[in-house]
C-alpha atoms as a PDB file:
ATOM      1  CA  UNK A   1     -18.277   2.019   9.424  1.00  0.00           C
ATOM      2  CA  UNK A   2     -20.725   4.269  10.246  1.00  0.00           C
ATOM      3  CA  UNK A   3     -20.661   8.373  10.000  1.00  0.00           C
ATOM      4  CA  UNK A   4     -19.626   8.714  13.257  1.00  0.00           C
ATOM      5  CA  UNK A   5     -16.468   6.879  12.639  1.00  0.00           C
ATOM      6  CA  UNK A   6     -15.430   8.103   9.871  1.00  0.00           C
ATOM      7  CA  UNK A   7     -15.627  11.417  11.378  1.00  0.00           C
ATOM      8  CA  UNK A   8     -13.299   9.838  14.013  1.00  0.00           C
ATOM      9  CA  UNK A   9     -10.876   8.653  11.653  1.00  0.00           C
ATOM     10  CA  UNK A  10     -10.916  11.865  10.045  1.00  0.00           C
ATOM     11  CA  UNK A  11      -9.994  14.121  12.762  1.00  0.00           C
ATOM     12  CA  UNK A  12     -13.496  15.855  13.097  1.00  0.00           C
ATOM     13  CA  UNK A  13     -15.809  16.075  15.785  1.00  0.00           C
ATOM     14  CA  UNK A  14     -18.099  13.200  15.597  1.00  0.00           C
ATOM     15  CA  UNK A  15     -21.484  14.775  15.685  1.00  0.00           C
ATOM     16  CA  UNK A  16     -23.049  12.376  13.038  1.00  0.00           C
ATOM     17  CA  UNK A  17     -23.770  15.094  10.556  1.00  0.00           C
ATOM     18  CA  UNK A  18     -21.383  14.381   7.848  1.00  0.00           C
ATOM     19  CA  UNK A  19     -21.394  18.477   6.543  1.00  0.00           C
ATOM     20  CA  UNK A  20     -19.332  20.997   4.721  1.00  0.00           C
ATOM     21  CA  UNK A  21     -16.414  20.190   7.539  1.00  0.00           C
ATOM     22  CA  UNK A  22     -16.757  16.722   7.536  1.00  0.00           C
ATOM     23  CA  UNK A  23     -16.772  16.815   3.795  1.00  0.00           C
ATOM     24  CA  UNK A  24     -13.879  18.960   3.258  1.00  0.00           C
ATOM     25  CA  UNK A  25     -11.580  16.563   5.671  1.00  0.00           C
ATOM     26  CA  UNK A  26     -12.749  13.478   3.700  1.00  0.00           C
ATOM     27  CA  UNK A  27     -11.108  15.479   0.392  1.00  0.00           C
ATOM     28  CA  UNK A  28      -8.120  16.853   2.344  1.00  0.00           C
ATOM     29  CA  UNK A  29      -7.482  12.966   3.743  1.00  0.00           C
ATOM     30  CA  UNK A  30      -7.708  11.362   0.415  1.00  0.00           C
ATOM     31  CA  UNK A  31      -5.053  14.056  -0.965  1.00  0.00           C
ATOM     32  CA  UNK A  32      -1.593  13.629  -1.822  1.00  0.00           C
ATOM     33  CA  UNK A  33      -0.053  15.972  -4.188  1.00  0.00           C
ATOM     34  CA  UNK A  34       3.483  14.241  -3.707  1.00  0.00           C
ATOM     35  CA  UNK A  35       2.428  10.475  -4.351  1.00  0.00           C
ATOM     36  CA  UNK A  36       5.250   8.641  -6.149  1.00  0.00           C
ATOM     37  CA  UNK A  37       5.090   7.166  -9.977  1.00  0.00           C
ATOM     38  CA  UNK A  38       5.521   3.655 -10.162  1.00  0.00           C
ATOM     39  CA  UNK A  39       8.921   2.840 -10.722  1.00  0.00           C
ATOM     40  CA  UNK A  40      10.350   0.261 -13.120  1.00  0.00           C
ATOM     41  CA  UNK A  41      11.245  -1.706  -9.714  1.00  0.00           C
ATOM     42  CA  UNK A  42       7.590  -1.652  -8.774  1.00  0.00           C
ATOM     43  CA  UNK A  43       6.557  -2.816 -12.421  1.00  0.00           C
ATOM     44  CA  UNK A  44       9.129  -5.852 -12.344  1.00  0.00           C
ATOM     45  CA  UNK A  45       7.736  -6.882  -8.955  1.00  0.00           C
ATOM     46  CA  UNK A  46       3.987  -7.061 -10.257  1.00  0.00           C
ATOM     47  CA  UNK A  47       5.223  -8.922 -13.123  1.00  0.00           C
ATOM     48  CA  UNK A  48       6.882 -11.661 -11.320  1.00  0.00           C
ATOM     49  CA  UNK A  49       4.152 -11.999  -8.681  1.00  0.00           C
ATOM     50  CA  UNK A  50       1.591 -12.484 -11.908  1.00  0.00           C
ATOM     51  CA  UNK A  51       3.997 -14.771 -13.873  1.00  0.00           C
ATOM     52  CA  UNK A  52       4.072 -12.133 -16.826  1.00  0.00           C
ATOM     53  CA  UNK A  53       6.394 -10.444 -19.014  1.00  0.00           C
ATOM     54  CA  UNK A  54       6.892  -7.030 -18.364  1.00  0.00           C
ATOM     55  CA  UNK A  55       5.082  -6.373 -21.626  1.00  0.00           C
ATOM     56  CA  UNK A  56       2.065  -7.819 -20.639  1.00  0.00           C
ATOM     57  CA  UNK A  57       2.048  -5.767 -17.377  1.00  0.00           C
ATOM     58  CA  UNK A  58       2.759  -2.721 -19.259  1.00  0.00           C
ATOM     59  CA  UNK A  59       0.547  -3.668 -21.994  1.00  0.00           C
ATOM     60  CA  UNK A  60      -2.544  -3.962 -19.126  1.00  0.00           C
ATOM     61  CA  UNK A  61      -1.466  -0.619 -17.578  1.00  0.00           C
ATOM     62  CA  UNK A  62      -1.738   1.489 -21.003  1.00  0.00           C
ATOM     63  CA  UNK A  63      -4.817  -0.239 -22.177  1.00  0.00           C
ATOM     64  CA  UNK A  64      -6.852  -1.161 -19.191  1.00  0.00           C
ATOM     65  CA  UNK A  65      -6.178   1.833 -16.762  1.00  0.00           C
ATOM     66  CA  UNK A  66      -7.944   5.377 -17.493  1.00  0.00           C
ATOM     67  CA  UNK A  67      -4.656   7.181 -17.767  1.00  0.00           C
ATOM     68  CA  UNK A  68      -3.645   9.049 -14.509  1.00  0.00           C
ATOM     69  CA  UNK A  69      -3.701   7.268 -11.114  1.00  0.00           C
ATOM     70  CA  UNK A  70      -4.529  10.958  -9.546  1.00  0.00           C
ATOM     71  CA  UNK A  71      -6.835  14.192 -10.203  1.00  0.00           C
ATOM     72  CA  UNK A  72      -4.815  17.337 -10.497  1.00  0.00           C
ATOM     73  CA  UNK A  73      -5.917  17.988  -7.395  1.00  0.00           C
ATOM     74  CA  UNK A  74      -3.810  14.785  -6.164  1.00  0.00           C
ATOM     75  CA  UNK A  75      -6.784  13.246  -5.379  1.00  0.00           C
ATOM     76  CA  UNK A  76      -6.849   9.271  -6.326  1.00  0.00           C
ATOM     77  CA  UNK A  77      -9.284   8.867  -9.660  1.00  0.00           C
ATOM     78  CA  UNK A  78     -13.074   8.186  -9.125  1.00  0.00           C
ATOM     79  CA  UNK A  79     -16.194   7.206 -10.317  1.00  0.00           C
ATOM     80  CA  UNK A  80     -19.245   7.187  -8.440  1.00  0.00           C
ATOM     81  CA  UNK A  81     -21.710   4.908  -9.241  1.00  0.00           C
ATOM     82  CA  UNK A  82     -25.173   6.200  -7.933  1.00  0.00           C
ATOM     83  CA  UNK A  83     -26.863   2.806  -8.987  1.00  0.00           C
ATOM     84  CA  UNK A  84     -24.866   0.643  -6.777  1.00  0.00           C
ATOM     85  CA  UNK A  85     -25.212   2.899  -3.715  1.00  0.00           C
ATOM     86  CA  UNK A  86     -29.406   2.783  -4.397  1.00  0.00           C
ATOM     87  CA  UNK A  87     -28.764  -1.408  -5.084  1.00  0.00           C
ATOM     88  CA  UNK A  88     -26.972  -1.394  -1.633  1.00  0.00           C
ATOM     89  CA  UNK A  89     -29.333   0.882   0.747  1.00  0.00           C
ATOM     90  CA  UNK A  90     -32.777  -0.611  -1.135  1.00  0.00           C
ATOM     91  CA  UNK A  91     -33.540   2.935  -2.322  1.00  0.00           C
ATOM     92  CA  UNK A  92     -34.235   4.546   1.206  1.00  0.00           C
ATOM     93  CA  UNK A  93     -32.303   7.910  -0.050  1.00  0.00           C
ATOM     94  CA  UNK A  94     -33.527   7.756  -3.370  1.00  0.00           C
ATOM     95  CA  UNK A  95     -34.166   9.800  -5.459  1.00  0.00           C
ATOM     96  CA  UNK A  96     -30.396  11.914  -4.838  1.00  0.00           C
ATOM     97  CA  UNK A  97     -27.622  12.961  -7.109  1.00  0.00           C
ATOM     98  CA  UNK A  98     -25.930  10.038  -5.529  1.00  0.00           C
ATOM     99  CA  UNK A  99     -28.473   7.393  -5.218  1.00  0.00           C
ATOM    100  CA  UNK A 100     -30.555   6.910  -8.780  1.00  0.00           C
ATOM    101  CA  UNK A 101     -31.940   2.872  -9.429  1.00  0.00           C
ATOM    102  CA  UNK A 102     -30.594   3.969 -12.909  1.00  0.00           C
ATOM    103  CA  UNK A 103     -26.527   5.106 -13.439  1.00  0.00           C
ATOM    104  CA  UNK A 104     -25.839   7.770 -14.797  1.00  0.00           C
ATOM    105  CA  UNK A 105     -25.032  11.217 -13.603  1.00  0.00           C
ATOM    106  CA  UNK A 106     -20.980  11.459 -14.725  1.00  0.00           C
ATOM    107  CA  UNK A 107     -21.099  15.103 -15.642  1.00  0.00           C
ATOM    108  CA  UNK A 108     -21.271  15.363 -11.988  1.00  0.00           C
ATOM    109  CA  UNK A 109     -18.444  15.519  -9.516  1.00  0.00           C
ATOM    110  CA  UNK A 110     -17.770  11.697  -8.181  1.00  0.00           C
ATOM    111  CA  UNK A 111     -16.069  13.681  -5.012  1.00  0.00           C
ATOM    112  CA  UNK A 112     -19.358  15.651  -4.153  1.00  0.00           C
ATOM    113  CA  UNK A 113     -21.628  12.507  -4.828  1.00  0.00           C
ATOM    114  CA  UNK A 114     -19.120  10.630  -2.408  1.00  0.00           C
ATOM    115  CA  UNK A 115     -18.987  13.361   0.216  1.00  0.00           C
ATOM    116  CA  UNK A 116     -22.894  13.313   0.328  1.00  0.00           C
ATOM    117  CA  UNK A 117     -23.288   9.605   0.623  1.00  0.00           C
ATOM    118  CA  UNK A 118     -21.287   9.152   3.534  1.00  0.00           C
ATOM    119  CA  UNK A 119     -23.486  11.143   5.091  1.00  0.00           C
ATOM    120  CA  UNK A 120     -26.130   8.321   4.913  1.00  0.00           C
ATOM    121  CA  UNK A 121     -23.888   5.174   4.900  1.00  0.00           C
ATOM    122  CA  UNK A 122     -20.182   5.951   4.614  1.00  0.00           C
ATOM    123  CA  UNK A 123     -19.667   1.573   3.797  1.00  0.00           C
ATOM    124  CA  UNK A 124     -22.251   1.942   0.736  1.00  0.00           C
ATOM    125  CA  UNK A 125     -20.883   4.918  -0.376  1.00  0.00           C
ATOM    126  CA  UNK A 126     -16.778   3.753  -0.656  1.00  0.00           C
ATOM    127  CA  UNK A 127     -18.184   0.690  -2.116  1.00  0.00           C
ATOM    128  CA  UNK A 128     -19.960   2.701  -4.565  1.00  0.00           C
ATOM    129  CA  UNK A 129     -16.827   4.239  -6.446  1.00  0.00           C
ATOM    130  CA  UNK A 130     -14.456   2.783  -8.414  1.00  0.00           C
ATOM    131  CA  UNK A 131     -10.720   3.487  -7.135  1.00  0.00           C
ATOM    132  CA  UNK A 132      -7.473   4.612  -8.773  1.00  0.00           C
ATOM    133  CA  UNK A 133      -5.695   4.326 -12.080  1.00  0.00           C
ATOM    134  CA  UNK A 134      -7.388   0.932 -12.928  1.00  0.00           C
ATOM    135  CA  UNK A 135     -11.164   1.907 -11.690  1.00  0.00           C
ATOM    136  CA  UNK A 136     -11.803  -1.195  -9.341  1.00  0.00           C
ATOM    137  CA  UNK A 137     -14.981  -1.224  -7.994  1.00  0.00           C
ATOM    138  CA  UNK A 138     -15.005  -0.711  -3.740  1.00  0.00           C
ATOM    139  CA  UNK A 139     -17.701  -3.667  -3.854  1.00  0.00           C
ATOM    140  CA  UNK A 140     -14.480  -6.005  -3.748  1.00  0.00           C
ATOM    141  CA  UNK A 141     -13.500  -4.861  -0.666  1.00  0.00           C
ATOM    142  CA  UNK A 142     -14.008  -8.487   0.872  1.00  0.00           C
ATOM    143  CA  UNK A 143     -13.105 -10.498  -2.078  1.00  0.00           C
ATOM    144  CA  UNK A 144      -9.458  -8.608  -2.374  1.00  0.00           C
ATOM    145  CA  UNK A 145      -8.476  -9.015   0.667  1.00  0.00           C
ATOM    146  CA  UNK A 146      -9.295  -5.346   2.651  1.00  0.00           C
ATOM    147  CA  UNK A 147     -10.774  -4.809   5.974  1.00  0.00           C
ATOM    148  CA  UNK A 148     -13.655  -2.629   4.523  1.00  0.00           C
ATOM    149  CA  UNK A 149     -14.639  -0.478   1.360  1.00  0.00           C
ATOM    150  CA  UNK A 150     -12.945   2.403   3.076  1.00  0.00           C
ATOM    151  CA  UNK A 151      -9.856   0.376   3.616  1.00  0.00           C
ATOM    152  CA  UNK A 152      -9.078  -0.526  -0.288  1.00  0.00           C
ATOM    153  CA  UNK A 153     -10.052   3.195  -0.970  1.00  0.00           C
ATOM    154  CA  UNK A 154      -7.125   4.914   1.088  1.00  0.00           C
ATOM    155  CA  UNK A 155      -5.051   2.613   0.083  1.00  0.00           C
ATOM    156  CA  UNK A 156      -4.814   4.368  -3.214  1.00  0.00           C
ATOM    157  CA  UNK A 157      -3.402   7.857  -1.851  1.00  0.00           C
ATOM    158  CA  UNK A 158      -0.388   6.930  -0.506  1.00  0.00           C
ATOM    159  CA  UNK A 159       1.319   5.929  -3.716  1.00  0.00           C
ATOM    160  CA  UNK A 160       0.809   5.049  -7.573  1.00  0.00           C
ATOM    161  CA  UNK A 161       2.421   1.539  -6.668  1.00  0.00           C
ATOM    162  CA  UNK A 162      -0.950   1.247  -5.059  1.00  0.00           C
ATOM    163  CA  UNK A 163      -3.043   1.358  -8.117  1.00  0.00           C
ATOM    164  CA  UNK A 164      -1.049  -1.745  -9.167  1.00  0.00           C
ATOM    165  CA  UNK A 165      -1.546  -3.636  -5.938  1.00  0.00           C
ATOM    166  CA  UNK A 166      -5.446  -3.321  -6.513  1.00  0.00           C
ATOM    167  CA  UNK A 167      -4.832  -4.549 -10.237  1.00  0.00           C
ATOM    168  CA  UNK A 168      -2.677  -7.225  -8.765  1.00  0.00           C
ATOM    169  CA  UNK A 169      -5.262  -8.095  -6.335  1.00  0.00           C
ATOM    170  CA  UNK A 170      -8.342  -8.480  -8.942  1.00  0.00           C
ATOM    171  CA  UNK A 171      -6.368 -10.444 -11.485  1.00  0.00           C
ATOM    172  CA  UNK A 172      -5.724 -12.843  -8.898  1.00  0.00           C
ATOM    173  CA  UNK A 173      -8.928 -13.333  -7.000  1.00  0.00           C
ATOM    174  CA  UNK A 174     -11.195 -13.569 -10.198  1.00  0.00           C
ATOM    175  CA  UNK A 175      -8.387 -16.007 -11.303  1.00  0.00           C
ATOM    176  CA  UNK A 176      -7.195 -13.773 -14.828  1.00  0.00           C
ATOM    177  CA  UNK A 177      -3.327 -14.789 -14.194  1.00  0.00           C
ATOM    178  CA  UNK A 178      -3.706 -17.569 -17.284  1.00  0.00           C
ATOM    179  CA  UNK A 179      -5.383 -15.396 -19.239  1.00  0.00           C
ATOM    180  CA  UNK A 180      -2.646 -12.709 -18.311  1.00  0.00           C
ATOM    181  CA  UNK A 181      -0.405 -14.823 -19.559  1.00  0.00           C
ATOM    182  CA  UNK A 182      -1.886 -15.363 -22.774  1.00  0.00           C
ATOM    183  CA  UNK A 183      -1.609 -11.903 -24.019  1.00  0.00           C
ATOM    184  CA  UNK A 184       0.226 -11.043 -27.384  1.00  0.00           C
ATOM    185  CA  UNK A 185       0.204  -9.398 -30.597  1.00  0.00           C
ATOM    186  CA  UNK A 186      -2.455 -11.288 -31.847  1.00  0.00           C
ATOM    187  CA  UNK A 187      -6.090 -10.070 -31.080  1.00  0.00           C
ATOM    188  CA  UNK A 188      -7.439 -13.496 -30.663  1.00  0.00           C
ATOM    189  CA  UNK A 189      -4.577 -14.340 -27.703  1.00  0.00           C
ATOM    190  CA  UNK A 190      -6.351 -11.280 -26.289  1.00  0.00           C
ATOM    191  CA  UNK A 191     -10.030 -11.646 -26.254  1.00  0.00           C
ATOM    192  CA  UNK A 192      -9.934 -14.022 -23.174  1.00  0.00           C
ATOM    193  CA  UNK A 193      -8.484 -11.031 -20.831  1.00  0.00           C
ATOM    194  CA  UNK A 194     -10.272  -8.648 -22.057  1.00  0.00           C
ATOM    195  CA  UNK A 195     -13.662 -10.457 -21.918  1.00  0.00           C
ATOM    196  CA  UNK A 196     -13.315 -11.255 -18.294  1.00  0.00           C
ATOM    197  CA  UNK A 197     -11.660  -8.083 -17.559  1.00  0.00           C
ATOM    198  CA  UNK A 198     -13.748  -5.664 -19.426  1.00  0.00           C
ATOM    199  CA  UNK A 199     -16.855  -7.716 -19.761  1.00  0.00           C
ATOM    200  CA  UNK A 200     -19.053  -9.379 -22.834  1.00  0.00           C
ATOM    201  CA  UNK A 201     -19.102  -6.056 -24.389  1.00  0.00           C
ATOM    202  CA  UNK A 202     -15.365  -5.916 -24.700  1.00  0.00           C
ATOM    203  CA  UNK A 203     -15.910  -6.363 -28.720  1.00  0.00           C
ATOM    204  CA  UNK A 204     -17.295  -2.957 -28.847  1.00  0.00           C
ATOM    205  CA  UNK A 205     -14.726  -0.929 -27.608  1.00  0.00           C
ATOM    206  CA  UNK A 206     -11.972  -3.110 -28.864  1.00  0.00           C
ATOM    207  CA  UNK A 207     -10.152  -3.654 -25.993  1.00  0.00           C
ATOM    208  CA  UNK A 208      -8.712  -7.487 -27.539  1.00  0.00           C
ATOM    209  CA  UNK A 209      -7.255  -5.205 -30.628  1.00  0.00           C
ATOM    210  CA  UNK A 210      -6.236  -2.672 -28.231  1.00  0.00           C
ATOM    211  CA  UNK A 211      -3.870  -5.262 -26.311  1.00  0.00           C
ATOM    212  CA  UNK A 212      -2.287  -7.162 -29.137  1.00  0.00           C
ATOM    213  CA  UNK A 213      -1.401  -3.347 -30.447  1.00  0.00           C
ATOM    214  CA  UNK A 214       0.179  -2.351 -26.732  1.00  0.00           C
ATOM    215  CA  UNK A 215       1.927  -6.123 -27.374  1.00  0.00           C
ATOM    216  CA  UNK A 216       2.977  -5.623 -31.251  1.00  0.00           C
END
């Protein structure tokens, strides 16, 4: 996707100068003040698609998500990552506020560092952020199963059932459903998840203590 269409899909004119207008549509598209909570319906249905208990789903959701699927300004949850958007483009609009070969930079609004990158490469920019309730990186577009970074991206404004699609979608392609499975109130039955989920460093933050206590 270049600027040019996604100033096309965004109802502007499609000048290829992604400014103030162009920015202000890409906030107003991504906006949905009315989304709907996931239901208990919704939560059942992830459940038996995973091969989980209920617990375990729920236990996931209030330990692995970073709270809120939306922004109060209905806006699905961000983070941009200026690192990966330097990584991707080689550097070429480096140094920016959204392109650094270091990260960093999360006082700063993810929304205006988005709305800036797209003016250089829209792809490199969705890919950038990480989406929704459970912060899953746009990178694995391909891998889970979306047409393109911008793709998996909208698909977290329509509803909060959304968020848990994504989740769905990454436990299953980087092949987590066993260790899913394994979760209860014991720490140790934890650590497997929570390493592959949350990386080596999940020790630190103790995210294997953190599950067992959403399971107790």
């Amino acid at each position: 996707m270049d600027v040019r269409k996604l100033q096309t899909t965004l109802g502007v004119k499609a000048d290829g100068l992604f400014g103030p207008i162009s920015r202000e549509a890409l906030r107003s598209r991504f906006t949905n003040i009315n989304a709907p909570a996931v239901n208990a319906a919704d939560m059942t249905a992830f459940a038996s698609r995973l091969g989980c208990s209920l617990k375990q789903m729920r236990a996931v959701s209030a330990v692995e998500s970073g709270g809120a699927a939306y922004d109060k300004n209905g806006r699905p949850k961000i983070l941009f990552e200026r690192h990966l958007f330097h990584r991707q483009t080689e550097g070429k609009f480096s140094p920016a506020a959204f392109s650094q070969a270091q990260a960093g930079g999360y006082s700063e609004d993810s929304w205006d560092k988005l709305g800036a990158a797209c003016s250089k490469d829209p792809d490199a920019a969705f890919a950038s952020c990480s989406w929704g309730k459970f912060q899953v990186l746009g990178l694995h577009w391909s891998k889970l199963g979306y047409v393109g970074p911008y793709e998996l991206a909208f698909s977290t404004v329509a509803e909060e059932a959304a968020h848990y699609e994504l989740l769905a979608r990454y436990i299953e392609a980087f092949g987590l459903t066993d260790e899913l499975r394994s979760l209860s109130g014991d720490p140790d039955d934890c650590r497997a998840f929570a390493r592959a989920y949350n990386g080596t460093g999940y020790e630190r933050y103790s995210y294997h203590t953190k599950l067992a206590a959403a399971m107790a």
